[in-house]
C-alpha atoms as a PDB file:
ATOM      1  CA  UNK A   1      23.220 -19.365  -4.642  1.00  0.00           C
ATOM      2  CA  UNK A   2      20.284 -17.622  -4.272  1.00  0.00           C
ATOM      3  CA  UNK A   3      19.722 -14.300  -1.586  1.00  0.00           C
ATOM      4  CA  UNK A   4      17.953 -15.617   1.927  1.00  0.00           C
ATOM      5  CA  UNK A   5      14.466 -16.150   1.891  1.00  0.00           C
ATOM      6  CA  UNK A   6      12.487 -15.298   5.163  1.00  0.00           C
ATOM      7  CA  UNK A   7       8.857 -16.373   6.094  1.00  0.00           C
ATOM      8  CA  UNK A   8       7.927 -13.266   7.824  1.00  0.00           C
ATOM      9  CA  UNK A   9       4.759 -14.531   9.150  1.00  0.00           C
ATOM     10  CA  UNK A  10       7.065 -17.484  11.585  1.00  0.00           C
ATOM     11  CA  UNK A  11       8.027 -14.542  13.692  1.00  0.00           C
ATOM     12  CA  UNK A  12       5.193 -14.206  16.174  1.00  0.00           C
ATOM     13  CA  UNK A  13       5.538 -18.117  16.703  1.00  0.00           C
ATOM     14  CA  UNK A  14       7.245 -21.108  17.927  1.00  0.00           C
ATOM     15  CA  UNK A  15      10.027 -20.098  14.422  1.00  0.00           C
ATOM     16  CA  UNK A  16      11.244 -16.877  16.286  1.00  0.00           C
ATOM     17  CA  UNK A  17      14.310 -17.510  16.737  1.00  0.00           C
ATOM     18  CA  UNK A  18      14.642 -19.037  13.109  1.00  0.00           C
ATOM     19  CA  UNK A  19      13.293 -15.909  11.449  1.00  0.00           C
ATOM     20  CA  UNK A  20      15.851 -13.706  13.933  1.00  0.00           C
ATOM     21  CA  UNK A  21      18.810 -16.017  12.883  1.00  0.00           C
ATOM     22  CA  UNK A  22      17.633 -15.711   9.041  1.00  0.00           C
ATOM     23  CA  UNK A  23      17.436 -11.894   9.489  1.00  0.00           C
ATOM     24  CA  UNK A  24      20.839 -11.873  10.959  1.00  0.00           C
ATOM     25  CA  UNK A  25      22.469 -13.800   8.421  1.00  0.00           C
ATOM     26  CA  UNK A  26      20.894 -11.623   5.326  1.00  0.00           C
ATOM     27  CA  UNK A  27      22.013  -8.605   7.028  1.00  0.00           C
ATOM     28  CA  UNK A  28      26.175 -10.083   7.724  1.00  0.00           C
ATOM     29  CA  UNK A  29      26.559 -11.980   5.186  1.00  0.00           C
ATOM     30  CA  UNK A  30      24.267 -10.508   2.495  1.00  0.00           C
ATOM     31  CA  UNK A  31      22.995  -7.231   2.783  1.00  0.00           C
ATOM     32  CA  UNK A  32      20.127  -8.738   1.246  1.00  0.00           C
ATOM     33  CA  UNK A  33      16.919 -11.181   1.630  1.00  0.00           C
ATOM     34  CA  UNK A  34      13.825 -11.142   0.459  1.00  0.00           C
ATOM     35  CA  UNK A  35      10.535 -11.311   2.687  1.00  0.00           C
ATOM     36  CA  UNK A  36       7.402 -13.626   2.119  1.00  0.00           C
ATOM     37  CA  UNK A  37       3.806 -13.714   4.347  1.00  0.00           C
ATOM     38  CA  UNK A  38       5.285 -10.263   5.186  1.00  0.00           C
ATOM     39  CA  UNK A  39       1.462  -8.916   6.440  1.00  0.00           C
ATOM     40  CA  UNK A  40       1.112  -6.603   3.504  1.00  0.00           C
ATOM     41  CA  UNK A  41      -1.987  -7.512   2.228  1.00  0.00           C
ATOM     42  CA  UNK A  42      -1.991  -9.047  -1.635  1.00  0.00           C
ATOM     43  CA  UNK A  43      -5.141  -6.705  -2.486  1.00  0.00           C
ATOM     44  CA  UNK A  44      -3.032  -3.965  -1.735  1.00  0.00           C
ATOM     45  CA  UNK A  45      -0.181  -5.020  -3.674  1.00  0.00           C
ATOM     46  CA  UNK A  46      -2.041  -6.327  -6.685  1.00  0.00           C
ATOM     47  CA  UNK A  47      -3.129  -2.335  -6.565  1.00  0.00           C
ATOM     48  CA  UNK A  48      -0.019  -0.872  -6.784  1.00  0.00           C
ATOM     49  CA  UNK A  49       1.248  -2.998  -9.622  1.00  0.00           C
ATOM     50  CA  UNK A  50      -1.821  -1.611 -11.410  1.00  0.00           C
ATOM     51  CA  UNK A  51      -1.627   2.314 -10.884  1.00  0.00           C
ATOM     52  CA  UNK A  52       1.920   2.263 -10.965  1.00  0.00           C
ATOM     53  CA  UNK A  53       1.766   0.697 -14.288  1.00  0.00           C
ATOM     54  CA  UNK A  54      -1.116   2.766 -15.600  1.00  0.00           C
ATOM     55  CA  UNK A  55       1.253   5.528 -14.337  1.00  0.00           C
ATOM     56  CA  UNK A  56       3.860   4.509 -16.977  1.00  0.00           C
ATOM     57  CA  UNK A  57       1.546   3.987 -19.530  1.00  0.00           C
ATOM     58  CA  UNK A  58      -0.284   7.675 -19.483  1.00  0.00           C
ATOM     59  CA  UNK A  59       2.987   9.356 -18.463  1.00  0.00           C
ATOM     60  CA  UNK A  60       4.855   7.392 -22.209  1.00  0.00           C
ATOM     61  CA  UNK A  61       1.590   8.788 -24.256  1.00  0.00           C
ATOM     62  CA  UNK A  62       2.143  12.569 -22.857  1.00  0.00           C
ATOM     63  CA  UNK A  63       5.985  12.327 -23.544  1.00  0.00           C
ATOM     64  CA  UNK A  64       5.085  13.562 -27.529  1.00  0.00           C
ATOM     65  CA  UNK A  65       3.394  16.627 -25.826  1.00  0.00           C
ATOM     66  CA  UNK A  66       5.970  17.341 -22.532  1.00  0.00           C
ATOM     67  CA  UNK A  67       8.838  16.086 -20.311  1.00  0.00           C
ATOM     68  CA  UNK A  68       8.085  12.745 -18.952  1.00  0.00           C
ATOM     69  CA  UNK A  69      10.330  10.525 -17.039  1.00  0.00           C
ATOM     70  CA  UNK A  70       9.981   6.427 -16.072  1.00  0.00           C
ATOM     71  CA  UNK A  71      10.909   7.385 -12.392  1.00  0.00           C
ATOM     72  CA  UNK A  72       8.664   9.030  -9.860  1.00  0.00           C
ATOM     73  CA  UNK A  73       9.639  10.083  -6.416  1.00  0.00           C
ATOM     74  CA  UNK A  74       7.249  10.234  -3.974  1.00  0.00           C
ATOM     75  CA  UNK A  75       6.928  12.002  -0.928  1.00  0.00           C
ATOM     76  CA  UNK A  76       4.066  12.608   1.805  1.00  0.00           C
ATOM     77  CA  UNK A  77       4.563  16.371   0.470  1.00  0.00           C
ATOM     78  CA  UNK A  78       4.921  16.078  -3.198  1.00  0.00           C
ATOM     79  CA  UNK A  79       2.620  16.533  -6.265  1.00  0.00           C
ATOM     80  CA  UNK A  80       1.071  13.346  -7.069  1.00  0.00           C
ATOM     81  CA  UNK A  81       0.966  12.493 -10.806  1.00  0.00           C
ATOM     82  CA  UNK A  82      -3.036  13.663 -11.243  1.00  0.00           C
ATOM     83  CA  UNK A  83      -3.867  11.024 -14.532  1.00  0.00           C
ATOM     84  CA  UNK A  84      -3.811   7.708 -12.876  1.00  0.00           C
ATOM     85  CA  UNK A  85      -6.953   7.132 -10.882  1.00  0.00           C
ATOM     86  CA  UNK A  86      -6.259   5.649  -7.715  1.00  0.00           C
ATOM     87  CA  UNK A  87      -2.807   6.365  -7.660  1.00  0.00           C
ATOM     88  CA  UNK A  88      -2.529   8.939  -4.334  1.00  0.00           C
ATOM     89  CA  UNK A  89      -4.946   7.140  -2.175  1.00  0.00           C
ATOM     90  CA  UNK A  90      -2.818   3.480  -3.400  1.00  0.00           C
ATOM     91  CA  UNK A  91       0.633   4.748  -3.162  1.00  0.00           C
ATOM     92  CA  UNK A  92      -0.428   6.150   0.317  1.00  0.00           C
ATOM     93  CA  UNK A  93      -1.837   3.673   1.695  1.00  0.00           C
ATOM     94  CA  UNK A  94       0.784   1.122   0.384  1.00  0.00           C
ATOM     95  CA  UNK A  95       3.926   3.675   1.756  1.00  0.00           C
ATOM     96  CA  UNK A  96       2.292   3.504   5.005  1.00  0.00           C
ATOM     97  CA  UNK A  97       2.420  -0.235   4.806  1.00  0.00           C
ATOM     98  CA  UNK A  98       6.066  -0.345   4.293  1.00  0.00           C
ATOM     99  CA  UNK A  99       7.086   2.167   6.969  1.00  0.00           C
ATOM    100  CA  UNK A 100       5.830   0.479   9.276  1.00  0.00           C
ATOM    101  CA  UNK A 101       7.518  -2.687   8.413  1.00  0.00           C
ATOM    102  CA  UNK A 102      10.930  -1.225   7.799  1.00  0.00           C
ATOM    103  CA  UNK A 103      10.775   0.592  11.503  1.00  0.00           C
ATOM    104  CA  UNK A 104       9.440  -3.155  12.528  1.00  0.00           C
ATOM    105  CA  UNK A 105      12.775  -4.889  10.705  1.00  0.00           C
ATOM    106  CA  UNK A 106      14.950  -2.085  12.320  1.00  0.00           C
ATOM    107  CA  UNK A 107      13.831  -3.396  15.761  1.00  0.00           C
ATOM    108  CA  UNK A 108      14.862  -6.615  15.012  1.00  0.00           C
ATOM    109  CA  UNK A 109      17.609  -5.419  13.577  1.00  0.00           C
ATOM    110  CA  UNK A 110      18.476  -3.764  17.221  1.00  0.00           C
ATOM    111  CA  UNK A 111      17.401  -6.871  19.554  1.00  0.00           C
ATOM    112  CA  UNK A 112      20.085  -8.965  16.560  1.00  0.00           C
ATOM    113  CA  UNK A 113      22.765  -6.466  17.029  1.00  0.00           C
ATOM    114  CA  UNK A 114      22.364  -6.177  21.274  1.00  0.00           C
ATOM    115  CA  UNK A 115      21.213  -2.350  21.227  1.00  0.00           C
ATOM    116  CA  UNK A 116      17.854  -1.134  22.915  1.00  0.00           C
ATOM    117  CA  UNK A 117      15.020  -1.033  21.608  1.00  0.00           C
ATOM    118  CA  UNK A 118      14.315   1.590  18.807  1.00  0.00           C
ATOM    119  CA  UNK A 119      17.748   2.534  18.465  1.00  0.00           C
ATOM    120  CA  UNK A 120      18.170   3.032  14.800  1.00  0.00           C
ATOM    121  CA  UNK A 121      15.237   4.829  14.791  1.00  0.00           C
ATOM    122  CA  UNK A 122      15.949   7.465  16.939  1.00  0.00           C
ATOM    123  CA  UNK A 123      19.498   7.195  15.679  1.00  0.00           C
ATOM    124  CA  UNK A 124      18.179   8.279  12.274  1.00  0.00           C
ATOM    125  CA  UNK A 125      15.851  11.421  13.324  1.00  0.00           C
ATOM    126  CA  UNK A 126      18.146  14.691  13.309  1.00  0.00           C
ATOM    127  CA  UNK A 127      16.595  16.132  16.604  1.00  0.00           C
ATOM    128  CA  UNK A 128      13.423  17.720  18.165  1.00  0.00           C
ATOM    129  CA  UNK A 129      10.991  17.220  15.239  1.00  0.00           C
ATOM    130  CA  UNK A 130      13.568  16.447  12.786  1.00  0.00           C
ATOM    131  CA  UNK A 131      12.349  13.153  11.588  1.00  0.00           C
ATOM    132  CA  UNK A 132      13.690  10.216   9.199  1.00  0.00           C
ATOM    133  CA  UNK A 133      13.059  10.920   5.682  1.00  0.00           C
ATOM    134  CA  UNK A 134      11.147   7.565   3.957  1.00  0.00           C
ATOM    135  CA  UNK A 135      10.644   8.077  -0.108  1.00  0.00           C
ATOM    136  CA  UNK A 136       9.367   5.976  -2.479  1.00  0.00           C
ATOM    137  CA  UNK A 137      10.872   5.517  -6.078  1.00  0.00           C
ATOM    138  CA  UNK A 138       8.410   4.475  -8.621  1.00  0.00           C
ATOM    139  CA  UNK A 139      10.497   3.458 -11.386  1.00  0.00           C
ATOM    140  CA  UNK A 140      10.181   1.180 -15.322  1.00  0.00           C
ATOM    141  CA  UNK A 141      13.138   0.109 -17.079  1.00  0.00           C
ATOM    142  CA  UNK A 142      12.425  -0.055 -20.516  1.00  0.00           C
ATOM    143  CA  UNK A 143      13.399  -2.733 -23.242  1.00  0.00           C
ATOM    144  CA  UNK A 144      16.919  -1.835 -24.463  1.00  0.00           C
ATOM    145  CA  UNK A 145      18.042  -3.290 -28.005  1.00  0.00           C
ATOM    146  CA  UNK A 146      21.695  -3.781 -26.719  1.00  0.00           C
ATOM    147  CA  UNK A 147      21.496  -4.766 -23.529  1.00  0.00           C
ATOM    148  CA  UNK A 148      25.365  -5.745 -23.390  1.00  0.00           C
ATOM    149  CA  UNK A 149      26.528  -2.530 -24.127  1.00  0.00           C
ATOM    150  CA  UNK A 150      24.252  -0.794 -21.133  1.00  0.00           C
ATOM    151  CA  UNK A 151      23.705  -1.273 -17.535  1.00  0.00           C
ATOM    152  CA  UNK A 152      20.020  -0.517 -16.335  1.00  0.00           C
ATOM    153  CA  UNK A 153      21.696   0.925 -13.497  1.00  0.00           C
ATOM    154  CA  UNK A 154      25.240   0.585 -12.766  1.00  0.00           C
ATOM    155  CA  UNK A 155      26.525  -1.033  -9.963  1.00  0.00           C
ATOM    156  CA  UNK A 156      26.482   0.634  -5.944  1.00  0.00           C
ATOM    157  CA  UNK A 157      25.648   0.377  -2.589  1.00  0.00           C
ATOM    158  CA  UNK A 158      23.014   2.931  -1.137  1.00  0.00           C
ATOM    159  CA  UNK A 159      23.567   5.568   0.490  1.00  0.00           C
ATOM    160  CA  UNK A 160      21.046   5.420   3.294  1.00  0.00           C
ATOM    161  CA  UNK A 161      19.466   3.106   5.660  1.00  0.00           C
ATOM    162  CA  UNK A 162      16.970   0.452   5.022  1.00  0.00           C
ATOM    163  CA  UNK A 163      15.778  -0.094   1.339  1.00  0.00           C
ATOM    164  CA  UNK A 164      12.500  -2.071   0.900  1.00  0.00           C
ATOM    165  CA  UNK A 165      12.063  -3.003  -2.917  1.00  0.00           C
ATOM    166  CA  UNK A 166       8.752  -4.231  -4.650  1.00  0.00           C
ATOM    167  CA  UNK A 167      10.472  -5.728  -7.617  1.00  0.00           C
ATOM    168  CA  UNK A 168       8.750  -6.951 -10.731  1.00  0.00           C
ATOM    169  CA  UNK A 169       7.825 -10.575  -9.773  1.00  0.00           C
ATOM    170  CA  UNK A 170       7.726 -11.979 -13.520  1.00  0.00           C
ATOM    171  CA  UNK A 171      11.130  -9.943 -15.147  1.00  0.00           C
ATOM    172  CA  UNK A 172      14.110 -10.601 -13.864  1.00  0.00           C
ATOM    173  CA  UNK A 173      16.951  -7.785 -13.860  1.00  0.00           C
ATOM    174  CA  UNK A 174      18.271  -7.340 -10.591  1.00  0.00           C
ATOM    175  CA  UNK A 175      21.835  -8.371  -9.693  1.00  0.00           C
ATOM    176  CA  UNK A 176      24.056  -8.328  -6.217  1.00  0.00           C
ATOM    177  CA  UNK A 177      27.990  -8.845  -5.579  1.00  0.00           C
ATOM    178  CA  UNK A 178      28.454 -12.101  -3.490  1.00  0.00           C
ATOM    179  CA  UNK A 179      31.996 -13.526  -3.406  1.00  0.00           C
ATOM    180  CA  UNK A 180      33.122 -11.635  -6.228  1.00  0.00           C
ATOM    181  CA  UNK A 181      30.523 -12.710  -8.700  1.00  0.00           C
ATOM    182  CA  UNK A 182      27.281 -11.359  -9.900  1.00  0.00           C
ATOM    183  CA  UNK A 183      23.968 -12.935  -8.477  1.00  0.00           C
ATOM    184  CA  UNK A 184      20.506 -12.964  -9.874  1.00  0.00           C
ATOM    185  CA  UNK A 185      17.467 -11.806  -7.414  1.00  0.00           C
ATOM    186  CA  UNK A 186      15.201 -13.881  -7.817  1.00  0.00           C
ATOM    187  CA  UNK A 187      12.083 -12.512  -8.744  1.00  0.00           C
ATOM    188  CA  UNK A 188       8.681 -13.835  -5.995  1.00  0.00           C
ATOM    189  CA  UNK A 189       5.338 -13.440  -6.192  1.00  0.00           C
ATOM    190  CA  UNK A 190       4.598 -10.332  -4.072  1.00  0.00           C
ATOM    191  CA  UNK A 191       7.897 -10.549  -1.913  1.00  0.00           C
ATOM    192  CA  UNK A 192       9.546  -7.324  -0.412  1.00  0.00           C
ATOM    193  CA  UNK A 193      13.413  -7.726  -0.972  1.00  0.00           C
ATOM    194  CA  UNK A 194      15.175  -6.008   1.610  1.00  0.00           C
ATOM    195  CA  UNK A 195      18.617  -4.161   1.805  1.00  0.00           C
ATOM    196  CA  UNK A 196      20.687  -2.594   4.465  1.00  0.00           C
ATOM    197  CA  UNK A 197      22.261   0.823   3.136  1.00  0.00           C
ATOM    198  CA  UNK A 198      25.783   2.388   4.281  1.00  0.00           C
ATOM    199  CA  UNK A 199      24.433   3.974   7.170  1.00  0.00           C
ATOM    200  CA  UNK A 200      23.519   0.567   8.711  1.00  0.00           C
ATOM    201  CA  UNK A 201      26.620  -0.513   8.136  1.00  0.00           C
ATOM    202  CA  UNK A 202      28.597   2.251  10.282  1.00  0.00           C
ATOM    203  CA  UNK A 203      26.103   2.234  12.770  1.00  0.00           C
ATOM    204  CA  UNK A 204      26.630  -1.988  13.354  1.00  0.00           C
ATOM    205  CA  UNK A 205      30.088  -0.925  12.772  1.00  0.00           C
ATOM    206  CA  UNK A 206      30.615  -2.960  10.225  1.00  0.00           C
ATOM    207  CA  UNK A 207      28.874  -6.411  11.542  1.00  0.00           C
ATOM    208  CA  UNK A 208      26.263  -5.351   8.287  1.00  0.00           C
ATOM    209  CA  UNK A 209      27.131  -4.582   5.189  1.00  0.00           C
ATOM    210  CA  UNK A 210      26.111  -2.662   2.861  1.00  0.00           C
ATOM    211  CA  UNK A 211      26.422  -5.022  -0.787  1.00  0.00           C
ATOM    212  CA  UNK A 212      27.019  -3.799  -4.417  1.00  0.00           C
ATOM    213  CA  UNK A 213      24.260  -4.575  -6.556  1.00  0.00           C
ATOM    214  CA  UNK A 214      23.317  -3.260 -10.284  1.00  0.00           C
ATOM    215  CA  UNK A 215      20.248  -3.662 -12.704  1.00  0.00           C
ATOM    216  CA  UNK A 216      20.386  -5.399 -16.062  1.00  0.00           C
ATOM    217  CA  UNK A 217      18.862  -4.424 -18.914  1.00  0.00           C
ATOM    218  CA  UNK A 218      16.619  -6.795 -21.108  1.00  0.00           C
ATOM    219  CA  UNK A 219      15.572  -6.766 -24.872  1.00  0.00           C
ATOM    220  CA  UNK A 220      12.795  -7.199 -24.741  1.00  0.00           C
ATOM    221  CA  UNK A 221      10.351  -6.777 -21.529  1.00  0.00           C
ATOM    222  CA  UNK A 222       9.913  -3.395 -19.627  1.00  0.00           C
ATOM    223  CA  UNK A 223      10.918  -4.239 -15.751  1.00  0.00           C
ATOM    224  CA  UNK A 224       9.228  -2.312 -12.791  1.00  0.00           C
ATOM    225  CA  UNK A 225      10.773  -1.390  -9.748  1.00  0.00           C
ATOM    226  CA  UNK A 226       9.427   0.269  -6.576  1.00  0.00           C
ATOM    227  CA  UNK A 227      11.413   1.083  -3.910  1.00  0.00           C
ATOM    228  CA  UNK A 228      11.358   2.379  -0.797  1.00  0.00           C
ATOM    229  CA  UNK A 229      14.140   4.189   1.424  1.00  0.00           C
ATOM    230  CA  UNK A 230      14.202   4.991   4.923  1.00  0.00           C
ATOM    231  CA  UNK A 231      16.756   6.828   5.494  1.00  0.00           C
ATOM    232  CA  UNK A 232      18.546   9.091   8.190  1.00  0.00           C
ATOM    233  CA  UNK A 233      17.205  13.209   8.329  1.00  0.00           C
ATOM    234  CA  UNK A 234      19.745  15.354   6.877  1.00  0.00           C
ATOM    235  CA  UNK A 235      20.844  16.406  10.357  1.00  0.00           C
ATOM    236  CA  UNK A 236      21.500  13.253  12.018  1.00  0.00           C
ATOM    237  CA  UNK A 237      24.604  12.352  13.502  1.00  0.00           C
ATOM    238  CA  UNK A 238      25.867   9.082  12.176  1.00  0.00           C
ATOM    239  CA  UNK A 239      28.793   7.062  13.817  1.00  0.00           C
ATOM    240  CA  UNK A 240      29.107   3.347  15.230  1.00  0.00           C
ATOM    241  CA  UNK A 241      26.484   2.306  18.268  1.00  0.00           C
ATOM    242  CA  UNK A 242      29.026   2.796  21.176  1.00  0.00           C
ATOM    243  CA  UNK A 243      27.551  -0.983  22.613  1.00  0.00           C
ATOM    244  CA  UNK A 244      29.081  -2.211  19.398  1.00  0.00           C
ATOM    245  CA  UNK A 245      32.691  -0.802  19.729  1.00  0.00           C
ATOM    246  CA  UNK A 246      35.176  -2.768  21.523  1.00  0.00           C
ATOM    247  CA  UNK A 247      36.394  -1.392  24.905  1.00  0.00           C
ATOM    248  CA  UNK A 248      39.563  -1.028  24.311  1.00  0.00           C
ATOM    249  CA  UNK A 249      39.104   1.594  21.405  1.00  0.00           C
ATOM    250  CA  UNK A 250      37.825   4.600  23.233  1.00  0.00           C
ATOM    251  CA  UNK A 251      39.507   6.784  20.270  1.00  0.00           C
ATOM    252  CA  UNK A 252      36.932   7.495  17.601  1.00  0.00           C
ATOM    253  CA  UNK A 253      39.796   8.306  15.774  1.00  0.00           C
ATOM    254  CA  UNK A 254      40.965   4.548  15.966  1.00  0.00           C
ATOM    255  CA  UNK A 255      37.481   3.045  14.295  1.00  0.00           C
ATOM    256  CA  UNK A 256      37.553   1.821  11.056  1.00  0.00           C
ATOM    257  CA  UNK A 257      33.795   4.006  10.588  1.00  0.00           C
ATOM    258  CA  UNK A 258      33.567   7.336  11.429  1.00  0.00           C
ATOM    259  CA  UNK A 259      31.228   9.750  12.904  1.00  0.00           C
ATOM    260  CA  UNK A 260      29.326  12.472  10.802  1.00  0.00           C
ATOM    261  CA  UNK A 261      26.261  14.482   9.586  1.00  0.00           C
ATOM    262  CA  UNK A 262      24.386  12.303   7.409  1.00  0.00           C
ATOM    263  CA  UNK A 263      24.369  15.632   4.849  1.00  0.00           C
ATOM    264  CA  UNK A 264      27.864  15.900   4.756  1.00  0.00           C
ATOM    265  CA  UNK A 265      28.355  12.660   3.575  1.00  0.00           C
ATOM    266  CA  UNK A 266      25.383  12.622   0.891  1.00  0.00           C
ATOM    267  CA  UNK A 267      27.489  15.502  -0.493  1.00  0.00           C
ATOM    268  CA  UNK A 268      30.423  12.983  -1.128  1.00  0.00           C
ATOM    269  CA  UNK A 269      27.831  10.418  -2.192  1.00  0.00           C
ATOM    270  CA  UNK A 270      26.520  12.215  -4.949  1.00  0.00           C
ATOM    271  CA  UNK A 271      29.725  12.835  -6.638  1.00  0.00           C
ATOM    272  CA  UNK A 272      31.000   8.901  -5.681  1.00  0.00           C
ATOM    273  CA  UNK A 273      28.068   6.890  -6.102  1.00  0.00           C
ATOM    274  CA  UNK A 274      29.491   4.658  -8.314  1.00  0.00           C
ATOM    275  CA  UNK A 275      33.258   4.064  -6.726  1.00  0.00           C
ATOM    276  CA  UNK A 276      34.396   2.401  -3.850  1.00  0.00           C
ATOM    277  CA  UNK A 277      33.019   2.506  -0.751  1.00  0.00           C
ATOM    278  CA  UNK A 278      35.311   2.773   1.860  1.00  0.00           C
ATOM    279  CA  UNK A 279      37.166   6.048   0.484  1.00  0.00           C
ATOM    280  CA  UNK A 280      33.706   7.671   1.214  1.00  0.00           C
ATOM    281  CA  UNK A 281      33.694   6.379   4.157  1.00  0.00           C
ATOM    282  CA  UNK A 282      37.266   8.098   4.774  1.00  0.00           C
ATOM    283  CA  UNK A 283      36.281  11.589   3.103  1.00  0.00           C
ATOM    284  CA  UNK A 284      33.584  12.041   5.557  1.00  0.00           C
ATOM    285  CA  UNK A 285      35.726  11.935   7.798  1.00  0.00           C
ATOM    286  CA  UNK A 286      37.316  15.056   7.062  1.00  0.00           C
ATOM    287  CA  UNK A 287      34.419  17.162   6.283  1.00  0.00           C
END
């Protein structure tokens, strides 16, 4: 069965409430769906497949000469990789692009759940000036031999908020957890699949869900992945939206998420990626 599939552009039209309902349904009972007509412009997009590629390629020739590494982080504050022409201005212009529609899906994501307006927003900045953090991952999986004996990335849920990916719309790799069995993404022309991290799940208290999902490795094709995270600052205070908690559990001791520095539980994160959710979930707890 494949992940929801959401024609973005429906939602400033007489499909509103379609697109709302789709949105609400990837979020419960996926964690996942992929957006189409999402306003990004193709131009853009066919530009960043280029430089990101080019990226690769230059950064796989230097790797005789000095460290090199298929995964670039990018920050508005971080040293651009100088080689690939067009890469700053693309990668800037294209991360401003997809802030603004994952602050846009967290909106919805508020009217769905019943909270005001730019809740998850401001429940994700840490305080006066403390803002959000939103990073991009630039990342190539290369061919591996023996696939079967390697995950591209093993399976997890993320850590933070609201993931937007730009997957590689002709290789195929990307896998999520749905009713106990492993399902294929679906690679689409020039769709943004989105996922809701762990801290989206405690904050709807558990209405969305955060889902396990892992990358396979091919034989034979190199995959590209870029993906974007907008997650909480450091220093915000993460716990279940008090419109969301039922009246008659006033005790935050009582609720099955708790409440806690976003920093305190990357710590447990780190070392727990790969395990279970919920004891994280429990261990922050306690910090």
């Amino acid at each position: 069965m494949p992940i929801p599939v959401i024609d973005f552009s429906k939602l400033d039209g007489p499909g509103r409430a379609e697109v709302m309902a789709q949105i609400a349904n990837g979020c419960e009972d996926w964690g996942f769906f992929q957006l189409v007509n999402h306003g990004i412009p193709v131009e853009l997009l066919e530009k960043v497949k280029h430089v990101s590629s080019e990226c690769y390629k230059l950064e796989r020739e230097e790797s005789f000469f000095k460290n090199s590494t298929p995964v670039k982080l990018l920050k508005n504050d971080n040293e651009w990789p100088p080689k690939t022409i067009g890469f700053k201005e693309t990668m800037t212009e294209y991360r401003s692009e997809l802030k603004k529609l994952a602050e846009k899906l967290m909106e919805l994501m508020d009217e769905n759940l019943g909270l005001p307006k730019g809740y998850i927003k401001k429940a994700f900045n840490g305080g006066e000036g403390d803002k959000a953090f939103f990073g991009t991952k630039v990342s190539h999986y290369p061919p591996c031999p023996h696939p079967e004996m390697v995950d591209g990335l093993r399976a997890h849920t993320d850590a933070g908020g609201i993931i937007l990916l730009f997957q590689d719309d002709e290789v195929e790799g990307l896998e999520i957890l749905k009713g106990g069995e492993w399902t294929d993404v679906q690679p689409i022309h020039n769709s943004i699949v989105i996922n809701t991290g762990d801290q989206i799940e405690v904050l709807s208290n558990g209405r969305y869900k955060s889902t396990w999902h892992r990358i396979q490795s091919l034989p034979d094709r190199t995959r590209r992945s870029i993906a974007s995270f907008y997650n909480p600052s450091y220093n915000a205070t993460i716990g279940p939206a008090t419109q969301l908690i039922e009246k008659e559990n006033k005790d935050i001791n009582q609720f099955g998420y708790p409440k806690f520095v976003f920093s305190d539980y990357m710590s447990i994160y780190t070392e727990q990626k790969f395990l279970p959710k919920e004891p994280r979930f429990q261990a922050v707890r306690f910090v």
